[in-house]
PDB file of N, CA and C in Angstrom:
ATOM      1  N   UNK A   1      65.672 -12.169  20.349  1.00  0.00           N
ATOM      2  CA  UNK A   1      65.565 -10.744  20.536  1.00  0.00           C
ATOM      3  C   UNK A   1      65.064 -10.414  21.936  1.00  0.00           C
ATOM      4  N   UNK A   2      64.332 -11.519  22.311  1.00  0.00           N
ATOM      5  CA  UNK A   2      63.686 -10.945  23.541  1.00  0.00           C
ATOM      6  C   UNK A   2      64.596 -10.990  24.659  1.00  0.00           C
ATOM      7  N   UNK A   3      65.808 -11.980  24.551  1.00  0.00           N
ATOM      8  CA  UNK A   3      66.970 -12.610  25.798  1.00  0.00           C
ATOM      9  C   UNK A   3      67.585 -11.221  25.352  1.00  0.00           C
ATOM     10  N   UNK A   4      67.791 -10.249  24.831  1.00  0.00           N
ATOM     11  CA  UNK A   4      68.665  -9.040  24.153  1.00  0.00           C
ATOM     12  C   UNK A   4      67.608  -7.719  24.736  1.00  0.00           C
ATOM     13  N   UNK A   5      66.500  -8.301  25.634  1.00  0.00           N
ATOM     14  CA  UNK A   5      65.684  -7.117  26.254  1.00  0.00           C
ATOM     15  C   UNK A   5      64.894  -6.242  24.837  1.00  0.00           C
ATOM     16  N   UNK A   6      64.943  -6.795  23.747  1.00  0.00           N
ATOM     17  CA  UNK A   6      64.399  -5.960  22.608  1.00  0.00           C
ATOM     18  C   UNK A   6      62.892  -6.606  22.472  1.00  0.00           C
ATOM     19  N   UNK A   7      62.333  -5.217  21.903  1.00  0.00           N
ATOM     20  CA  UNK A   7      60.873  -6.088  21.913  1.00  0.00           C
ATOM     21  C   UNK A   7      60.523  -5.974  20.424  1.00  0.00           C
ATOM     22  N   UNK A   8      59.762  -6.336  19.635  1.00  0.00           N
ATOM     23  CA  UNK A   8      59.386  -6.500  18.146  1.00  0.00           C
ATOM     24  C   UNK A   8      58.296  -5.714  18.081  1.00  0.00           C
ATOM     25  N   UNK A   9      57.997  -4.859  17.084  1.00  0.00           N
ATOM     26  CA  UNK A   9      56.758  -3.952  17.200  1.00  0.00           C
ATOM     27  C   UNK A   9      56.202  -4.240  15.909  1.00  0.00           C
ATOM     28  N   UNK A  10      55.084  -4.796  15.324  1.00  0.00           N
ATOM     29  CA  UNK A  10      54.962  -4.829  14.102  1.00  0.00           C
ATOM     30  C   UNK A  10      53.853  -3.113  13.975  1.00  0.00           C
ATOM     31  N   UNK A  11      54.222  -2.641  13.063  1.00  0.00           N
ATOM     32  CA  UNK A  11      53.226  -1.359  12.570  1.00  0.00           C
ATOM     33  C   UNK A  11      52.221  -1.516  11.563  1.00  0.00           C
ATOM     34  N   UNK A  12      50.803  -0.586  11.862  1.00  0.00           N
ATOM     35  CA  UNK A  12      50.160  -1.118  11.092  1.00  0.00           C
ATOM     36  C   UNK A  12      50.311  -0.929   9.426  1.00  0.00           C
ATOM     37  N   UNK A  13      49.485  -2.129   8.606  1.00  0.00           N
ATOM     38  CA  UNK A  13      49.743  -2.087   7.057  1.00  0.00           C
ATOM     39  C   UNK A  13      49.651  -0.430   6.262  1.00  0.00           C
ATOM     40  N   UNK A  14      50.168  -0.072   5.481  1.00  0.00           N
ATOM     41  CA  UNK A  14      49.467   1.062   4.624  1.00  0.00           C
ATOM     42  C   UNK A  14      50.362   2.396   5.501  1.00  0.00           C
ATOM     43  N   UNK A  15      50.634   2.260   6.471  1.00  0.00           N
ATOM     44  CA  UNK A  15      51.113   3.591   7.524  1.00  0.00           C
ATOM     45  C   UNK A  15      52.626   3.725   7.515  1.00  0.00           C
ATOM     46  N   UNK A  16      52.414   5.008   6.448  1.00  0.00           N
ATOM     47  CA  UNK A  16      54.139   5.062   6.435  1.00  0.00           C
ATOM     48  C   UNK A  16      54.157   6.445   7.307  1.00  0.00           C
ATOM     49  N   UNK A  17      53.065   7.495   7.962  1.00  0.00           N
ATOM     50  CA  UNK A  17      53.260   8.345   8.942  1.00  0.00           C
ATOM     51  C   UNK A  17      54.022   7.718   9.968  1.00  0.00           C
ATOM     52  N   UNK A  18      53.868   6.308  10.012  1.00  0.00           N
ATOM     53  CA  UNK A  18      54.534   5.822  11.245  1.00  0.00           C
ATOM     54  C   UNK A  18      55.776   4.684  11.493  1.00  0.00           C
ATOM     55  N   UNK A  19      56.398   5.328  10.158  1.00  0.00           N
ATOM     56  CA  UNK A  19      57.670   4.591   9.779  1.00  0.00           C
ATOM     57  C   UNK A  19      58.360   5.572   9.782  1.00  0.00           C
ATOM     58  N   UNK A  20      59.634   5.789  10.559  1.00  0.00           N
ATOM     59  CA  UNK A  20      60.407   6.874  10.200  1.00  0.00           C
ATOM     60  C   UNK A  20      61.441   7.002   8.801  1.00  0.00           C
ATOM     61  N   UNK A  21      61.745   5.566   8.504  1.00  0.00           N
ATOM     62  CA  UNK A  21      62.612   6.016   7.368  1.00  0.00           C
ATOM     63  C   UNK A  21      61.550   6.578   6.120  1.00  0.00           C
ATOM     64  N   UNK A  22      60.220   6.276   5.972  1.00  0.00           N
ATOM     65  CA  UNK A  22      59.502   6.596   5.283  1.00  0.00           C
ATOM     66  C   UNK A  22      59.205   8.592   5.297  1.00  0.00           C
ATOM     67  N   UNK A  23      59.350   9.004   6.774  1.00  0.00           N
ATOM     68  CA  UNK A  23      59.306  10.499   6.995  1.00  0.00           C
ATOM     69  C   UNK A  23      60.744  10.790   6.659  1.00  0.00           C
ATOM     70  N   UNK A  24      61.688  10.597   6.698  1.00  0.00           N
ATOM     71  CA  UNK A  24      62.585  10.558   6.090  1.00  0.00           C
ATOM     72  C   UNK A  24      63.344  11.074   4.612  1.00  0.00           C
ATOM     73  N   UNK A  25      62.994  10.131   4.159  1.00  0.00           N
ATOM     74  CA  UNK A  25      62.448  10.310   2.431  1.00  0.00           C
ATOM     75  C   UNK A  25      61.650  10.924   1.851  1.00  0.00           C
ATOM     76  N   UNK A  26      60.294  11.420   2.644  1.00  0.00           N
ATOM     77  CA  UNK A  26      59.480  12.547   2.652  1.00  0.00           C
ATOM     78  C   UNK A  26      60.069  13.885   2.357  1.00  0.00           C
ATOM     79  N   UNK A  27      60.834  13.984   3.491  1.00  0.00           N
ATOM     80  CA  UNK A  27      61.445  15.235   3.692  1.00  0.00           C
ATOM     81  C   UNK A  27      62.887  15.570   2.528  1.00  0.00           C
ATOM     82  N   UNK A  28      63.633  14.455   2.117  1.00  0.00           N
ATOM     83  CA  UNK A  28      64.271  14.636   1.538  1.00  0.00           C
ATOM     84  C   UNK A  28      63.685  14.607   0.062  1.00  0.00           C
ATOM     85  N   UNK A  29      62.936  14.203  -0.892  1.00  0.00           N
ATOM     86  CA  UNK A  29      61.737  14.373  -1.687  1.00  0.00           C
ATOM     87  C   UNK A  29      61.452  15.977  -1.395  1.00  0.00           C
ATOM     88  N   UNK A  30      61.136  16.670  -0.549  1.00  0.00           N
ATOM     89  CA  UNK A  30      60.519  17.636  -0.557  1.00  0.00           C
ATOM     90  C   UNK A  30      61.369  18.627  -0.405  1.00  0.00           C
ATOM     91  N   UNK A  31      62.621  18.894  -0.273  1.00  0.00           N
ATOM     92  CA  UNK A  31      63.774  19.323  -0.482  1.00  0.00           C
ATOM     93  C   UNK A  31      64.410  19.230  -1.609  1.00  0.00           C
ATOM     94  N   UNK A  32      64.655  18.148  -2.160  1.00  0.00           N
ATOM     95  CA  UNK A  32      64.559  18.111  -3.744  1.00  0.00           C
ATOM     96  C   UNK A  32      63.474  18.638  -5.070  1.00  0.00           C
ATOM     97  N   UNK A  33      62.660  18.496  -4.789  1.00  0.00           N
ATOM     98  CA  UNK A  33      61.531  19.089  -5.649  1.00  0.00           C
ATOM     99  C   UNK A  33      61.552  20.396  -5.697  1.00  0.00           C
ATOM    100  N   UNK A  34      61.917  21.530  -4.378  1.00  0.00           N
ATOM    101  CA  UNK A  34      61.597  22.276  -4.237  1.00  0.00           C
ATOM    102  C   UNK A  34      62.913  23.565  -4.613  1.00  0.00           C
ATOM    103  N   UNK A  35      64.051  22.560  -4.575  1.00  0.00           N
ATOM    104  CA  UNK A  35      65.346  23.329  -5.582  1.00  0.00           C
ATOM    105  C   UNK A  35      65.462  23.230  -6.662  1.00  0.00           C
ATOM    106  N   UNK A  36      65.923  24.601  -7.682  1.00  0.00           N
ATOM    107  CA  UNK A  36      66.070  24.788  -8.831  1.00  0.00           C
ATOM    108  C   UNK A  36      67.111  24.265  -9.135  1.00  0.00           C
ATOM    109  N   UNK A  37      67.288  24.244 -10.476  1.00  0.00           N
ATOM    110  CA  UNK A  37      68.382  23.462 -10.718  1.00  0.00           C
ATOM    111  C   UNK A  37      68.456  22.636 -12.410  1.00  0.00           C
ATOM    112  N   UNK A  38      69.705  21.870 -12.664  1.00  0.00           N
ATOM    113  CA  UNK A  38      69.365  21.692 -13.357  1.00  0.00           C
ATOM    114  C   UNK A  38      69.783  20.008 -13.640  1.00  0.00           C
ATOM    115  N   UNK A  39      69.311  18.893 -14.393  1.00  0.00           N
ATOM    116  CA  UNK A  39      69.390  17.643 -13.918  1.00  0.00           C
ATOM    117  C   UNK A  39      71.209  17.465 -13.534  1.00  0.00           C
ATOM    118  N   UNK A  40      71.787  17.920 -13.808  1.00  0.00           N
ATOM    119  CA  UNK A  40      73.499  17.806 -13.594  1.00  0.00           C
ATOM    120  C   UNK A  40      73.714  17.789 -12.282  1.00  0.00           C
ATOM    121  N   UNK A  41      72.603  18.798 -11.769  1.00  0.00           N
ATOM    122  CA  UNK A  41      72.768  18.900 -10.293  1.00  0.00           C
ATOM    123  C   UNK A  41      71.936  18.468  -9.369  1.00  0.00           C
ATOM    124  N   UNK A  42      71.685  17.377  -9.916  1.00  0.00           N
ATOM    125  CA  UNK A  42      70.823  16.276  -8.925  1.00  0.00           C
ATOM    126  C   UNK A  42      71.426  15.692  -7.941  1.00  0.00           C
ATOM    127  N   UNK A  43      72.326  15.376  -8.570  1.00  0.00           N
ATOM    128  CA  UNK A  43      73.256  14.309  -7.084  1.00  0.00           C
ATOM    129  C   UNK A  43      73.224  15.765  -6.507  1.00  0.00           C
ATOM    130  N   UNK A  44      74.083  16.828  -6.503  1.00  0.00           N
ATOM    131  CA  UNK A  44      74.333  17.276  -5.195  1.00  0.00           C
ATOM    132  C   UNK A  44      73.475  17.506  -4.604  1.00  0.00           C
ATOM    133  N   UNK A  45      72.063  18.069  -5.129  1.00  0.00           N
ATOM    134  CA  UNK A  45      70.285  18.515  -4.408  1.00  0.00           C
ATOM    135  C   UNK A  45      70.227  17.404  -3.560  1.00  0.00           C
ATOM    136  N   UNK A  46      70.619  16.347  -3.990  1.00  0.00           N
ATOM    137  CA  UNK A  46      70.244  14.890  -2.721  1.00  0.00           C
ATOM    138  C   UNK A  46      71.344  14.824  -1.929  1.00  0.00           C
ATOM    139  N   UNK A  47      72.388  14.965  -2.373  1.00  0.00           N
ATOM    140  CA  UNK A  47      73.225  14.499  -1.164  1.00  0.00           C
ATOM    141  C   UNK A  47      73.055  15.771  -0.268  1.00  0.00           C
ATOM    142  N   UNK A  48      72.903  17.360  -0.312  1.00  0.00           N
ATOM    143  CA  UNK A  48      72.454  18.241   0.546  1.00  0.00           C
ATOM    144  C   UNK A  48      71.603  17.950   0.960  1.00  0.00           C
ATOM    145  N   UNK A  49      69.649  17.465   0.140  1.00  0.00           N
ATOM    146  CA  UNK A  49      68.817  17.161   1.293  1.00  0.00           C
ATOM    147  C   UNK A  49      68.658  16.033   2.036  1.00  0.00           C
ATOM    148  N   UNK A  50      70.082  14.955   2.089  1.00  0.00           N
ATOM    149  CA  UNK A  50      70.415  13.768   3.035  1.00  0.00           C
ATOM    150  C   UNK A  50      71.466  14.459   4.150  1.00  0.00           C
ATOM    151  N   UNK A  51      72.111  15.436   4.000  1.00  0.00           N
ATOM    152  CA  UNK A  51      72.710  15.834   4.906  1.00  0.00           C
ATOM    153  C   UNK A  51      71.847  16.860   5.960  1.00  0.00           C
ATOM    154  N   UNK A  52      70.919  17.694   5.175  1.00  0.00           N
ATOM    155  CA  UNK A  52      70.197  18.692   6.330  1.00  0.00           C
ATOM    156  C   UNK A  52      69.233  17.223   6.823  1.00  0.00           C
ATOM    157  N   UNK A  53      68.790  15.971   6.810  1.00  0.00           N
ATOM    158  CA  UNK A  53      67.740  15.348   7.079  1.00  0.00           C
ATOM    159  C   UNK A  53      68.664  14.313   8.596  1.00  0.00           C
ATOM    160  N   UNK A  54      69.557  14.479   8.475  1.00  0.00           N
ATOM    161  CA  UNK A  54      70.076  13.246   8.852  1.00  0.00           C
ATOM    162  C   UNK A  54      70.952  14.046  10.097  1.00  0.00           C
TER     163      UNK A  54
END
C-alpha cells in the first residue's frame, strides 16, 4: 500500500463519529424512523433514505 502512495490510518476503538460509513447509516436510520408508513413500505423508505444519503 505504501509503493501505491496510500497510507493506513487505523481509528480509534468504540468511535463510530469517526467512521463515515457508520454516519452514514446514522442518517439513513434517521430518515427511516422518522417516515410514516406502513411495514409494506419499508423497502422503498430505505431505498429513498440511501438515495438522499449518497
Amino acid at each position: 500500500m505504501r509503493e501505491g502512495g496510500c497510507e493506513l490510518l487505523y481509528l480509534p476503538r468504540h468511535s463510530p463519529d469517526m467512521n463515515q460509513i457508520e454516519q452514514q447509516w446514522y442518517g439513513i436510520k434517521q430518515r427511516v424512523r422518522k417516515s410514516e408508513g406502513t411495514e409494506e413500505s419499508l423497502q422503498e423508505r430505505v431505498d429513498e433514505a440511501i438515495r438522499q444519503v449518497c
